[in-house]
PDB file of N, CA and C in Angstrom:
ATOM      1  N   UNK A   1     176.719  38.695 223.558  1.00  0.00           N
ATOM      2  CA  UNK A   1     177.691  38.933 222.512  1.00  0.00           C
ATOM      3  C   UNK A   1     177.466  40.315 221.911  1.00  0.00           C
ATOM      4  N   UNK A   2     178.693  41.308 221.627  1.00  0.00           N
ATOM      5  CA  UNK A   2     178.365  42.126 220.985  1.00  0.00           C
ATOM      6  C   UNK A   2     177.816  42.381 219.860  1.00  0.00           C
ATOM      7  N   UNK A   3     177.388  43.435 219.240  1.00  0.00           N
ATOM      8  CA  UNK A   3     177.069  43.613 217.892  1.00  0.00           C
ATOM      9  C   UNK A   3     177.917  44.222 217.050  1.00  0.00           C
ATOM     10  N   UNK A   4     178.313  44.380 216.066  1.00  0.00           N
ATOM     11  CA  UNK A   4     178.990  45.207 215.411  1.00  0.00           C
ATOM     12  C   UNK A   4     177.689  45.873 214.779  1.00  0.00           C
ATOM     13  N   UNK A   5     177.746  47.489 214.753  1.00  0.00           N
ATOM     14  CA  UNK A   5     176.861  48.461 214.056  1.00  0.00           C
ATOM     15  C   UNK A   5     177.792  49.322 212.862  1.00  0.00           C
ATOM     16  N   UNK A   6     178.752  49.166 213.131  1.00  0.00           N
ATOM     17  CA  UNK A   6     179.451  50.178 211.873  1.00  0.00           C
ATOM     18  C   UNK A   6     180.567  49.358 211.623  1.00  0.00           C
ATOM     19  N   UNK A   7     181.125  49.557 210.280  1.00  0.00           N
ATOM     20  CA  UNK A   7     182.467  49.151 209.729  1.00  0.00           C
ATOM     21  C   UNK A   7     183.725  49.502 210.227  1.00  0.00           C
ATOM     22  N   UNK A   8     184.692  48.972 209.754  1.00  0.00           N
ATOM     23  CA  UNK A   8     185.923  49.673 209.941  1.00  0.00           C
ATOM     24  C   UNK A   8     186.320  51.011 209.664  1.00  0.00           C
ATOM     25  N   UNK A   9     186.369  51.398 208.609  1.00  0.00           N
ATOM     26  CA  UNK A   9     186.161  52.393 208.296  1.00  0.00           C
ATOM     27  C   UNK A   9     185.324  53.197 208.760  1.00  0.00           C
ATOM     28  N   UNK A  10     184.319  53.177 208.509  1.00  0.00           N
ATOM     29  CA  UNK A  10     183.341  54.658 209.189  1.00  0.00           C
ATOM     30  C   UNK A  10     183.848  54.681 210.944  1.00  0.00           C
ATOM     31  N   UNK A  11     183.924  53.660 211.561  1.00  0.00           N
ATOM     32  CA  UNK A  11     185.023  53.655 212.573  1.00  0.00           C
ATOM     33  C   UNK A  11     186.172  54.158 212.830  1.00  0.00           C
ATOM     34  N   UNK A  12     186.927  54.144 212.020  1.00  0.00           N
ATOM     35  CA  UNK A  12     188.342  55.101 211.301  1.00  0.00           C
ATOM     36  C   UNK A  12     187.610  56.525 211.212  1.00  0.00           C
ATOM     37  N   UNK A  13     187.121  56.946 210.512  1.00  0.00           N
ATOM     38  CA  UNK A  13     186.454  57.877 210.376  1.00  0.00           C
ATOM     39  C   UNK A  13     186.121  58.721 211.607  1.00  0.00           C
ATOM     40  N   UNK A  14     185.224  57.919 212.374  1.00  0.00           N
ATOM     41  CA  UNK A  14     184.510  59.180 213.374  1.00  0.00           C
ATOM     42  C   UNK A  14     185.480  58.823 214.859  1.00  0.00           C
ATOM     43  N   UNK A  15     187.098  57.995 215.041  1.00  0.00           N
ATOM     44  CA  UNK A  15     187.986  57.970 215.733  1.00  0.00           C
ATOM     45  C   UNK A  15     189.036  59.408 215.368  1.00  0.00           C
ATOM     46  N   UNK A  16     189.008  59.900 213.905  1.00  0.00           N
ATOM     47  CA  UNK A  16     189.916  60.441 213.181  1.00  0.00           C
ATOM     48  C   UNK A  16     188.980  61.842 213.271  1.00  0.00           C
ATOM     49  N   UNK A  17     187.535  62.206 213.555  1.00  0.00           N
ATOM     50  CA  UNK A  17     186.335  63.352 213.729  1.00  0.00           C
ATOM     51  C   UNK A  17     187.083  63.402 215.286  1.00  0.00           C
ATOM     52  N   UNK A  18     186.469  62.654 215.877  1.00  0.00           N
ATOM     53  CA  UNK A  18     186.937  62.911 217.250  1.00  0.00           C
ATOM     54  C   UNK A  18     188.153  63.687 217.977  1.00  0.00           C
ATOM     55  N   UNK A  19     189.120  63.218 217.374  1.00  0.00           N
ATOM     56  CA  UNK A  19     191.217  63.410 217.751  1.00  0.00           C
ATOM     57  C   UNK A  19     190.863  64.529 217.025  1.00  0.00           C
ATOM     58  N   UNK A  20     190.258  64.802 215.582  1.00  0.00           N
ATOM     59  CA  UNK A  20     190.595  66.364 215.399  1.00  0.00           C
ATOM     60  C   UNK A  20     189.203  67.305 216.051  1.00  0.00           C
ATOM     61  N   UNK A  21     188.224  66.930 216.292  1.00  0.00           N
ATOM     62  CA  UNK A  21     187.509  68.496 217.590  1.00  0.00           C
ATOM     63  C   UNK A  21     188.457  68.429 218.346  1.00  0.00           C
ATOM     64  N   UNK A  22     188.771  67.076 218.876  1.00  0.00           N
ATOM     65  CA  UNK A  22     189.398  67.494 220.591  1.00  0.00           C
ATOM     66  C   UNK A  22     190.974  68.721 220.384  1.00  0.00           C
ATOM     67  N   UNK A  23     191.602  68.169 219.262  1.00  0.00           N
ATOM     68  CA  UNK A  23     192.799  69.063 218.901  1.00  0.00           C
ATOM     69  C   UNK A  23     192.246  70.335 218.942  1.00  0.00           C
ATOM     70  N   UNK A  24     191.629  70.569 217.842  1.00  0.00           N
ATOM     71  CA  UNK A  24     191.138  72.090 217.531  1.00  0.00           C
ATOM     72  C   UNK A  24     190.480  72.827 219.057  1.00  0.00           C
ATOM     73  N   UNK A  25     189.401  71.721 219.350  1.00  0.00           N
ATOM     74  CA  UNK A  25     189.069  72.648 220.888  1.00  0.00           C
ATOM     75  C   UNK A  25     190.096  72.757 221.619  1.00  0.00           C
ATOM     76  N   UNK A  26     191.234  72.395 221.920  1.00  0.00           N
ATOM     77  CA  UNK A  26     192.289  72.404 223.033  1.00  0.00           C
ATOM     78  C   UNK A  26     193.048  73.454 222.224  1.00  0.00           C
ATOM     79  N   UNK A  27     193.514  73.819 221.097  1.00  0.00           N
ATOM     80  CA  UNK A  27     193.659  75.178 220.380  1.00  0.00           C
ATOM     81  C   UNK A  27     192.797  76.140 220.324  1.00  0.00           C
ATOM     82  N   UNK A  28     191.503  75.989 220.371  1.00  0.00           N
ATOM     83  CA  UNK A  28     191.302  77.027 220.639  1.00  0.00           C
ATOM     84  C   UNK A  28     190.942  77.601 222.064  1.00  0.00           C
ATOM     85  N   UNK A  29     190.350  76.838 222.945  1.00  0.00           N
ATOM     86  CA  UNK A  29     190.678  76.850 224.394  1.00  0.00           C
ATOM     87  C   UNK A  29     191.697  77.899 225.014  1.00  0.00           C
ATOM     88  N   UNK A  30     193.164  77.510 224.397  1.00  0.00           N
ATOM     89  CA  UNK A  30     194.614  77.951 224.883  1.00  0.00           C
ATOM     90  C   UNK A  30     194.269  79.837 223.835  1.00  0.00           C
ATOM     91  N   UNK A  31     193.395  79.397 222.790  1.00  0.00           N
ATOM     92  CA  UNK A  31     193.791  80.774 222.134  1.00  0.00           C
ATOM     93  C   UNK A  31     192.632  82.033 222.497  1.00  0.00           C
ATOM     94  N   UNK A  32     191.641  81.146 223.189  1.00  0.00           N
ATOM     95  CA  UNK A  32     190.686  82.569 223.193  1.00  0.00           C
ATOM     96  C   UNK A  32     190.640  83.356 224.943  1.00  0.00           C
ATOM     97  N   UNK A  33     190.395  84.578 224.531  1.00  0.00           N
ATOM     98  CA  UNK A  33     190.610  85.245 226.107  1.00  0.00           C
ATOM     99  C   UNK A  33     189.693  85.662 227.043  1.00  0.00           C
ATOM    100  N   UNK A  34     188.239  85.119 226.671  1.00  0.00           N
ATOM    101  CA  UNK A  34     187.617  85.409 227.278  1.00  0.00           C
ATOM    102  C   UNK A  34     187.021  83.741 228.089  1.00  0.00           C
ATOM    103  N   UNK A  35     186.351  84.172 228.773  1.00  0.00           N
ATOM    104  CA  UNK A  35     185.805  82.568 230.040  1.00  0.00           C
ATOM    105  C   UNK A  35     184.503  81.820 228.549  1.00  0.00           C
ATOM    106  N   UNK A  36     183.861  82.826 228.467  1.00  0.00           N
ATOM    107  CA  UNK A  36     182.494  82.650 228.071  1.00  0.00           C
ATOM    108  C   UNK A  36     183.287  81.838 226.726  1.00  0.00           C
ATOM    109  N   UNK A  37     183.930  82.514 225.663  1.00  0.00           N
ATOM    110  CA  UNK A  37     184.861  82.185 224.823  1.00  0.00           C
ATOM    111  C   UNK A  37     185.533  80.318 225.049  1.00  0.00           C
ATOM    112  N   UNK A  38     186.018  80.056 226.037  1.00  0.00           N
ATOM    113  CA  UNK A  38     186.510  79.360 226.165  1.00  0.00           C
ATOM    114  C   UNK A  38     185.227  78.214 226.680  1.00  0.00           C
ATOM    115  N   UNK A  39     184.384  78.228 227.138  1.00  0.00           N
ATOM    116  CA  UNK A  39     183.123  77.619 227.913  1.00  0.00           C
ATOM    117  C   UNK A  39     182.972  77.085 226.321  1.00  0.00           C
ATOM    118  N   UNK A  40     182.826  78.097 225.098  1.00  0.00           N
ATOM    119  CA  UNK A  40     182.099  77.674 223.870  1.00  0.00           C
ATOM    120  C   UNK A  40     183.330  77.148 222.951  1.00  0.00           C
ATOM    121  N   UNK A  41     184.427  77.271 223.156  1.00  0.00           N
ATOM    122  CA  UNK A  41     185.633  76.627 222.218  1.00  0.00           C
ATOM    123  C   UNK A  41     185.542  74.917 223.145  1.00  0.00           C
ATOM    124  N   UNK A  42     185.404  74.760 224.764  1.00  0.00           N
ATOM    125  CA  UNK A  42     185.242  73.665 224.513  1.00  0.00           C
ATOM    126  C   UNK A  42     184.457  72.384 224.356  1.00  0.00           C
ATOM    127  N   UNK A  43     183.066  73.339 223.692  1.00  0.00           N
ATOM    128  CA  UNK A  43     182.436  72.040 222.907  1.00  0.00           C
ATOM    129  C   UNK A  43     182.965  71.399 222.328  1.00  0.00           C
ATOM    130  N   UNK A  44     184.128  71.417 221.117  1.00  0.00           N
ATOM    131  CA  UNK A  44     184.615  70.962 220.286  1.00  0.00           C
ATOM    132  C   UNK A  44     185.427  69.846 220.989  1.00  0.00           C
ATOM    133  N   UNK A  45     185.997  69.905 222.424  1.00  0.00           N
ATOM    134  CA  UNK A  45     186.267  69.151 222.902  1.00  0.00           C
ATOM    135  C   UNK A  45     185.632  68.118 223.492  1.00  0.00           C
ATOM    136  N   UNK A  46     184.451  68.466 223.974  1.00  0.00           N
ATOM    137  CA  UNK A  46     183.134  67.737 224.089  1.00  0.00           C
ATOM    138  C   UNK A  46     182.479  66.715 223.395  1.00  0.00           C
ATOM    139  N   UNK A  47     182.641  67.020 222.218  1.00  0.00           N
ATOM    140  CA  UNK A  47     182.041  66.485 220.753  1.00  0.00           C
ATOM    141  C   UNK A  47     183.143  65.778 220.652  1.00  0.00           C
ATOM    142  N   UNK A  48     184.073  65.574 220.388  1.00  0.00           N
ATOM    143  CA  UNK A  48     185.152  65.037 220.326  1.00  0.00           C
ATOM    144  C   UNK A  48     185.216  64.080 221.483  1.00  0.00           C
ATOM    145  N   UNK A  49     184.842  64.103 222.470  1.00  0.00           N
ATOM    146  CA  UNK A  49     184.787  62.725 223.235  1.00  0.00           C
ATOM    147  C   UNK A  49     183.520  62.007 222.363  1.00  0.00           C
ATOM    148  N   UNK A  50     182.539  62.502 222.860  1.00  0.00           N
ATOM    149  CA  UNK A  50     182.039  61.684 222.300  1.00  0.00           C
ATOM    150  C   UNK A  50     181.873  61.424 220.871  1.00  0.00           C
ATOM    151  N   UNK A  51     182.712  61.768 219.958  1.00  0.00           N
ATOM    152  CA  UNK A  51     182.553  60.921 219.278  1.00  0.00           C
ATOM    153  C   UNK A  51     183.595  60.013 219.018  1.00  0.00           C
ATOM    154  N   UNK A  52     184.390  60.018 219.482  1.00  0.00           N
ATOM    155  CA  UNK A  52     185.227  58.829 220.158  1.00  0.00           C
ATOM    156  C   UNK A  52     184.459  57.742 220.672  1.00  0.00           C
ATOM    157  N   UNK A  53     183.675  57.988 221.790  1.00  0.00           N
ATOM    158  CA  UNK A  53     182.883  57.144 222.616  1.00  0.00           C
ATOM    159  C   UNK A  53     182.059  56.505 221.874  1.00  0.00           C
ATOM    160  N   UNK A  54     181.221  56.939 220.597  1.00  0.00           N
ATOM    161  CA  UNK A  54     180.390  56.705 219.600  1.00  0.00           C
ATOM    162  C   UNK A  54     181.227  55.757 218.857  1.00  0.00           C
ATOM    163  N   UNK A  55     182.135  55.882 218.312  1.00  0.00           N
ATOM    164  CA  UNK A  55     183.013  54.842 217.426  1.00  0.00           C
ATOM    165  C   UNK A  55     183.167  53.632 218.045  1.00  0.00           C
ATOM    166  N   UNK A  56     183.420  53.779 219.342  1.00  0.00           N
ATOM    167  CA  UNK A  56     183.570  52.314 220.116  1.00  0.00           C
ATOM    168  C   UNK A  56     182.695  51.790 220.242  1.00  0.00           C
ATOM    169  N   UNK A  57     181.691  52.572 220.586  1.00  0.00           N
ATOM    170  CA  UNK A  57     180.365  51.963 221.118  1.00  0.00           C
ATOM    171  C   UNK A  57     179.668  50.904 220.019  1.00  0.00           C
ATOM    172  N   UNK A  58     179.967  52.335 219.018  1.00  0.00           N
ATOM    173  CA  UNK A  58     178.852  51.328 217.529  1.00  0.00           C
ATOM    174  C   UNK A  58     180.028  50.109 216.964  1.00  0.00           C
ATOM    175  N   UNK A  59     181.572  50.208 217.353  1.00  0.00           N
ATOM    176  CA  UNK A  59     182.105  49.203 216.776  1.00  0.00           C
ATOM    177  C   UNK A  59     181.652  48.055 217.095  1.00  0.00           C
ATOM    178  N   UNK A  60     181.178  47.825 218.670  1.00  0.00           N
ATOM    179  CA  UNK A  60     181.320  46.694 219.183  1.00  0.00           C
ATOM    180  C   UNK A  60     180.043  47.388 220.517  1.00  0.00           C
ATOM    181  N   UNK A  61     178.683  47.147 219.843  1.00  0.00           N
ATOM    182  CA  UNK A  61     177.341  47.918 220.683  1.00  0.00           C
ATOM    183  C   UNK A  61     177.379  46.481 221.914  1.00  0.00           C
ATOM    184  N   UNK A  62     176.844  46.974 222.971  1.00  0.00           N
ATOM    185  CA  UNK A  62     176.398  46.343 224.122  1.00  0.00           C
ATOM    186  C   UNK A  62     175.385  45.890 223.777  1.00  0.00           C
ATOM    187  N   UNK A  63     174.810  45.205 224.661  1.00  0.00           N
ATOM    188  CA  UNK A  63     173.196  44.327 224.706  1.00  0.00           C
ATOM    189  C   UNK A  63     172.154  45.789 225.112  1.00  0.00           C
ATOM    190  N   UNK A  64     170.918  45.754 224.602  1.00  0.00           N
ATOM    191  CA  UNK A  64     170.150  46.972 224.907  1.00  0.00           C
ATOM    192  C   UNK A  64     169.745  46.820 226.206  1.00  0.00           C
ATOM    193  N   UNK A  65     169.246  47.596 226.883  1.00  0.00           N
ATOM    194  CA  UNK A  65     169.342  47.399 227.948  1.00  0.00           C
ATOM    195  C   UNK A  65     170.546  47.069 229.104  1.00  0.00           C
ATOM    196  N   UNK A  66     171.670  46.630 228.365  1.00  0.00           N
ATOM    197  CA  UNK A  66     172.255  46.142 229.844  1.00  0.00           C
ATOM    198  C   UNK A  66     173.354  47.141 230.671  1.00  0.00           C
ATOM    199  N   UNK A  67     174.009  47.169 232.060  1.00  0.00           N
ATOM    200  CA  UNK A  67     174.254  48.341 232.759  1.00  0.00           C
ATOM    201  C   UNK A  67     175.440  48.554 231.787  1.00  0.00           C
ATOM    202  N   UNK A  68     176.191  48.181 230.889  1.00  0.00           N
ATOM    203  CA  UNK A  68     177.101  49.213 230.242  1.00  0.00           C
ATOM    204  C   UNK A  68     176.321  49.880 228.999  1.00  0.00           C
ATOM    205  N   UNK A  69     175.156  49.592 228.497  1.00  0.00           N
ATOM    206  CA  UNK A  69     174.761  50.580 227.534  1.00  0.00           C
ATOM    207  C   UNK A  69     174.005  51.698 228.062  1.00  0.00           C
ATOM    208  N   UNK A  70     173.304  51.244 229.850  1.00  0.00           N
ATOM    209  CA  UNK A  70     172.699  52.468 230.372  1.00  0.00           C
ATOM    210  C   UNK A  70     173.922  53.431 231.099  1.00  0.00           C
ATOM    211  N   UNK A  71     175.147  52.628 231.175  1.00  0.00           N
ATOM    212  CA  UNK A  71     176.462  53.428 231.542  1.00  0.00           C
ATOM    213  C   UNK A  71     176.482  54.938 230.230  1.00  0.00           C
ATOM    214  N   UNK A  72     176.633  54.020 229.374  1.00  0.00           N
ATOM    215  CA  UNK A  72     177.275  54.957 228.251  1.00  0.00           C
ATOM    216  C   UNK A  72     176.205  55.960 227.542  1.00  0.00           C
ATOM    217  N   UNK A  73     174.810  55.517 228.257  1.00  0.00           N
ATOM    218  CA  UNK A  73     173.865  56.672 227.660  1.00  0.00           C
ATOM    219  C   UNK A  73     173.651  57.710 228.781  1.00  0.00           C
ATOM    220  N   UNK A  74     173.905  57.437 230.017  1.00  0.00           N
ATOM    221  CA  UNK A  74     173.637  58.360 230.584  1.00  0.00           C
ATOM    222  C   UNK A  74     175.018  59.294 230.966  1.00  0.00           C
ATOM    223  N   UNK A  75     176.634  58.828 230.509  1.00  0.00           N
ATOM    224  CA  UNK A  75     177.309  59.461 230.634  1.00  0.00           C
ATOM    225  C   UNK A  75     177.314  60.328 229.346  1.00  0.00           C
ATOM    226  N   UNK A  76     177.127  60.068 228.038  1.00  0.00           N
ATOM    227  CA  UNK A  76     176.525  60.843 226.915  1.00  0.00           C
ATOM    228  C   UNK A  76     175.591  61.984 227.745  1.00  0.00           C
ATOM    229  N   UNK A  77     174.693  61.563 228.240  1.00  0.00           N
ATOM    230  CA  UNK A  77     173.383  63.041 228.444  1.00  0.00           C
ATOM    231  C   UNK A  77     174.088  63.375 229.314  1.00  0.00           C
ATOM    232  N   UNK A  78     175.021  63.090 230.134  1.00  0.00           N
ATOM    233  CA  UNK A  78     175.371  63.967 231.669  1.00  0.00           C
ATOM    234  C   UNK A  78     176.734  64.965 230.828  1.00  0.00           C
ATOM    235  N   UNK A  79     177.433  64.414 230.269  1.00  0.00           N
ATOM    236  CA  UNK A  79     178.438  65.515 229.248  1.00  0.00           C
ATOM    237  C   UNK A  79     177.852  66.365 228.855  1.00  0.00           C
ATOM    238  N   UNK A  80     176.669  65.960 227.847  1.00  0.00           N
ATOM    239  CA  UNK A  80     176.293  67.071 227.004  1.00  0.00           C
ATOM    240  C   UNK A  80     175.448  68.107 228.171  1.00  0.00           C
ATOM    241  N   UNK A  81     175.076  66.980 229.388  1.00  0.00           N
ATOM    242  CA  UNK A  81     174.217  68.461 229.955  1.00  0.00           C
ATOM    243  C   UNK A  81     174.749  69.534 230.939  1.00  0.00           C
ATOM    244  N   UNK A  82     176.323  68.494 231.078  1.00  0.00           N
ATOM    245  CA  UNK A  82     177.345  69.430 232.171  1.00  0.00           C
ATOM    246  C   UNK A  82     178.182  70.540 231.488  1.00  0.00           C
ATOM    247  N   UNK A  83     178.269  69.958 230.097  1.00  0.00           N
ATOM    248  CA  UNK A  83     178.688  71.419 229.090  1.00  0.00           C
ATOM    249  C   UNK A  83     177.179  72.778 228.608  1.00  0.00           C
ATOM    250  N   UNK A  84     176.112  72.478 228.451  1.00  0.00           N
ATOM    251  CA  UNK A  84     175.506  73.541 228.370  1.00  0.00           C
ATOM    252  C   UNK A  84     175.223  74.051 229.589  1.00  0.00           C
ATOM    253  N   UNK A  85     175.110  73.088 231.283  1.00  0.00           N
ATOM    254  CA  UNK A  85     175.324  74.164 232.034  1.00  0.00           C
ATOM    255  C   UNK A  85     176.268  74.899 232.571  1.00  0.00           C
ATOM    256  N   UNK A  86     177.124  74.481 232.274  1.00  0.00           N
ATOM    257  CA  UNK A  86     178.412  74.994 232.427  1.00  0.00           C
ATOM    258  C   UNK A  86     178.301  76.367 231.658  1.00  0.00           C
ATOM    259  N   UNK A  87     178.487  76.032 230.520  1.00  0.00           N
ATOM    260  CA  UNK A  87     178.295  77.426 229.478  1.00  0.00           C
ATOM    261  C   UNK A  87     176.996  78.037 229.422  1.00  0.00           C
ATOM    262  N   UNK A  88     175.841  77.823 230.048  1.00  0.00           N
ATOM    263  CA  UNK A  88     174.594  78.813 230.852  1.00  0.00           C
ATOM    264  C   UNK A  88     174.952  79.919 231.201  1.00  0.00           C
ATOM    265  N   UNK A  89     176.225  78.987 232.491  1.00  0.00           N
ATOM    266  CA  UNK A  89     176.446  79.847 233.877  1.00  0.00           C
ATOM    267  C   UNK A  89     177.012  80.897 233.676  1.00  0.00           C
ATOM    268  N   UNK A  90     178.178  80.210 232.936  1.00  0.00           N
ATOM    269  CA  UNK A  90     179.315  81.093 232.016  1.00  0.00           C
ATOM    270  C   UNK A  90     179.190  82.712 231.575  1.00  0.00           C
ATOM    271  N   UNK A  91     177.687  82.129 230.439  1.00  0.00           N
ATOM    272  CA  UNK A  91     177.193  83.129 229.514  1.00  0.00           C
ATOM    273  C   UNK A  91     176.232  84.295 230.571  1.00  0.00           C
ATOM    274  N   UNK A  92     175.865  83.545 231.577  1.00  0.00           N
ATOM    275  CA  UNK A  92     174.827  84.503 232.318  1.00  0.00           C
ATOM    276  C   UNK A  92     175.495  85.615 232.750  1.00  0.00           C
ATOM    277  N   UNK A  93     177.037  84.795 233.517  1.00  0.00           N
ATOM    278  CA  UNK A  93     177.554  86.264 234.544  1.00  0.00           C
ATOM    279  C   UNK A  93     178.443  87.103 233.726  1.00  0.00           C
ATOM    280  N   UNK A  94     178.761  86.562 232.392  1.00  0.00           N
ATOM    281  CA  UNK A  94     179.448  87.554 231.761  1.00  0.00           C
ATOM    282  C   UNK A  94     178.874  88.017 230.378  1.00  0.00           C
ATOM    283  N   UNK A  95     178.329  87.875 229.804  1.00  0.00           N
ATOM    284  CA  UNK A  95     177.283  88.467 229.251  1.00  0.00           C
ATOM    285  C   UNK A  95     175.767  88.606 229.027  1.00  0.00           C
ATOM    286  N   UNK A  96     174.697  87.975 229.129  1.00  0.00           N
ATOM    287  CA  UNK A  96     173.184  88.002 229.407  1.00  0.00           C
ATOM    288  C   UNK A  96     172.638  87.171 230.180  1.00  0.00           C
ATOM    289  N   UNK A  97     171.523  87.354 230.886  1.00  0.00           N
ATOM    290  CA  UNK A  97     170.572  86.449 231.469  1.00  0.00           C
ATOM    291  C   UNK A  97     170.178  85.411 230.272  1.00  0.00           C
ATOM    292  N   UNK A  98     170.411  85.712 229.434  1.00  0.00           N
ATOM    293  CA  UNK A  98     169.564  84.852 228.208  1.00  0.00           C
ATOM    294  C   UNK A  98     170.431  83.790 227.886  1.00  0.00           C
ATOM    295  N   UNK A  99     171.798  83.489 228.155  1.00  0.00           N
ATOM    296  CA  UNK A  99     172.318  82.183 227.657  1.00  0.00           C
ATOM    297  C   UNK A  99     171.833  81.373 229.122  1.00  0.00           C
ATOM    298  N   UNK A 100     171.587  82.102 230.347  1.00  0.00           N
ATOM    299  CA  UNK A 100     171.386  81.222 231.181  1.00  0.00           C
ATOM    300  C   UNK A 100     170.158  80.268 230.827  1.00  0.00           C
ATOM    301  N   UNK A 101     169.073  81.357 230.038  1.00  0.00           N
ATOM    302  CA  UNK A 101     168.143  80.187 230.099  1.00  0.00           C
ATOM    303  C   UNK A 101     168.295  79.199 228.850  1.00  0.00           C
ATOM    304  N   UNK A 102     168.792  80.277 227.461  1.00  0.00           N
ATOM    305  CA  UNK A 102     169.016  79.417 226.317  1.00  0.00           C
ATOM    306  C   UNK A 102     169.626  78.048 226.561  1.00  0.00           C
ATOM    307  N   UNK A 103     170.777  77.687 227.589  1.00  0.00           N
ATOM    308  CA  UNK A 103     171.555  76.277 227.423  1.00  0.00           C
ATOM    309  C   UNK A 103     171.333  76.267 229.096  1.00  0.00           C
ATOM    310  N   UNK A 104     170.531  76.935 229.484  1.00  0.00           N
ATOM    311  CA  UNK A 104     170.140  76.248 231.173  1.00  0.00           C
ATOM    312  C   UNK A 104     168.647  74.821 230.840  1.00  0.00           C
ATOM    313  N   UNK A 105     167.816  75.531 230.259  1.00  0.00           N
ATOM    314  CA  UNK A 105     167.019  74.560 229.647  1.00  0.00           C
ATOM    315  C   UNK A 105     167.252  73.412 229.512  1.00  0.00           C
ATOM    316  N   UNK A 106     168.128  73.235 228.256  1.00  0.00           N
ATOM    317  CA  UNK A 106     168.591  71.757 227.849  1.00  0.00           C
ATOM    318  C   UNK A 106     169.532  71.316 228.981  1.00  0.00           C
ATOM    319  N   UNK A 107     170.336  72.481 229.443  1.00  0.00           N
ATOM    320  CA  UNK A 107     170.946  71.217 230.059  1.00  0.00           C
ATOM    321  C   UNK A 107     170.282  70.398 231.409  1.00  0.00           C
ATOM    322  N   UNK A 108     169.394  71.577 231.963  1.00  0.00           N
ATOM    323  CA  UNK A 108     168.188  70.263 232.574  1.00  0.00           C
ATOM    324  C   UNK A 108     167.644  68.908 232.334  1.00  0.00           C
ATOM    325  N   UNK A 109     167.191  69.190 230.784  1.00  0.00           N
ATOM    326  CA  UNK A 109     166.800  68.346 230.464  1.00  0.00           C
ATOM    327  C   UNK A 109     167.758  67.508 230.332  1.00  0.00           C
ATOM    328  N   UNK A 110     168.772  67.480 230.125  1.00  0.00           N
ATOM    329  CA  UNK A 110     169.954  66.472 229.619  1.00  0.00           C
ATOM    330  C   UNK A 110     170.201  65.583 230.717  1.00  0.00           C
ATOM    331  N   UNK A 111     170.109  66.515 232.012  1.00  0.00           N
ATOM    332  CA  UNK A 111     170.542  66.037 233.393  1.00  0.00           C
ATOM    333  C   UNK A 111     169.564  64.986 233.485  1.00  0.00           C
ATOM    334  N   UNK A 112     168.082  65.333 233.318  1.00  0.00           N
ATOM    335  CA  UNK A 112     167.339  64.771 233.814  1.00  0.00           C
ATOM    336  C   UNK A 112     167.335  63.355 233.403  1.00  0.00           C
ATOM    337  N   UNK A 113     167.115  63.549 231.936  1.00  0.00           N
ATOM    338  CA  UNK A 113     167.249  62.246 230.661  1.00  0.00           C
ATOM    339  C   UNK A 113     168.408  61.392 231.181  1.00  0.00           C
ATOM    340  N   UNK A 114     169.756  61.875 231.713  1.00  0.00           N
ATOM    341  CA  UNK A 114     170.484  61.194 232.005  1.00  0.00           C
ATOM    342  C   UNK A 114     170.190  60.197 233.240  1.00  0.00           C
ATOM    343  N   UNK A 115     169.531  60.393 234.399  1.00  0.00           N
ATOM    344  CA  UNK A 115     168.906  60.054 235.325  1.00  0.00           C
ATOM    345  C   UNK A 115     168.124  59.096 234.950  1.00  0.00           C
ATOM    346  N   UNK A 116     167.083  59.515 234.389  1.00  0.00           N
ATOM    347  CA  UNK A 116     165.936  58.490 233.970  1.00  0.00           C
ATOM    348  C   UNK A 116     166.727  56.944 232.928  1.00  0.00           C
ATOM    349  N   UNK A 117     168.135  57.380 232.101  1.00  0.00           N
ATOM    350  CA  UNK A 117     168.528  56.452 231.723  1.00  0.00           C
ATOM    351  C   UNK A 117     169.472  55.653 232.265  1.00  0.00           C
ATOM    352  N   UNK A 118     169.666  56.642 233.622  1.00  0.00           N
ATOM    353  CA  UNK A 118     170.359  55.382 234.407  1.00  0.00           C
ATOM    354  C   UNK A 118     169.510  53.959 235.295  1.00  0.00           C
ATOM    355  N   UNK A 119     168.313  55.204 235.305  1.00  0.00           N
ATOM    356  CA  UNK A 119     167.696  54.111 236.513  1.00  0.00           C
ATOM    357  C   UNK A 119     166.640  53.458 235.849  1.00  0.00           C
ATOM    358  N   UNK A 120     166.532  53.201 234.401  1.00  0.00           N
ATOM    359  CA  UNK A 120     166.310  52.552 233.854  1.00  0.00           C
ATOM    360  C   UNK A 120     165.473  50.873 233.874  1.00  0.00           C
ATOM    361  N   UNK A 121     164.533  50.408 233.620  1.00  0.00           N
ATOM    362  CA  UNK A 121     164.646  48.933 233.992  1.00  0.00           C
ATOM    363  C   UNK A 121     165.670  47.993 233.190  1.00  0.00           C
ATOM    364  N   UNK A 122     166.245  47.069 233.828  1.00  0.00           N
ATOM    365  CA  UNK A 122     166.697  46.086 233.139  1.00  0.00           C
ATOM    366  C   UNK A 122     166.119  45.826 231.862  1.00  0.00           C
ATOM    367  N   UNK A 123     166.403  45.148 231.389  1.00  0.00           N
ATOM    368  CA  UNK A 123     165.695  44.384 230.129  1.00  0.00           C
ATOM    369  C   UNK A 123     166.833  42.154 229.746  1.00  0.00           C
TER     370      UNK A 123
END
């Protein structure tokens, strides 16, 4: 049986956080002219899933352990780690070696974490 972790409201809330990053990143996306620019406008779109994904999740949480909560944690770390390498790569070839490593880093790690929480043991 599920759990409920958050209210209606704060539910309302971070459904209503979500719809507006994703708006604003998809505006600014369309408005900025550079790649690197656009790699970093769409975090906001990023964040905006998940926190969409977060509202559902905590409305109505899975059992710990079971394959839809190791679903939804390792698609969490694989987003967040396919947007900083994404925007690494981005940042490396068009402006420094240094964003490669600044958001190449984490997003290793993100990759990795995501892995380890898929293959997870049961519980």
């Amino acid at each position: 049986m599920a759990r409920r972790r958050i209210g209606t409201v704060q539910a309302g809330f971070a459904l209503l956080a979500g719809l507006l990053a994703i708006g604003l990143g998809v505006g600014l996306v369309i408005e900025v002219e550079s790649a690197f620019g656009r790699a970093w406008a769409s975090a906001f779109v990023f964040f905006g899933v998940l926190s969409l994904l977060g509202a559902v999740v905590a409305s109505r949480a899975p059992a710990p352990g079971s394959v839809l909560a190791r679903t939804i944690g390792a698609a969490t770390l694989g987003l967040l780690g396919a947007w900083a390498g994404i925007t690494g790569v981005v940042g490396a070839v068009e402006g420094s070696w240094l964003w490669g490593v600044l958001l190449g880093v984490p997003a290793v790690y993100l990759l990795v974490q995501a892995v380890r929480v898929w293959r997870s043991p049961r519980t």
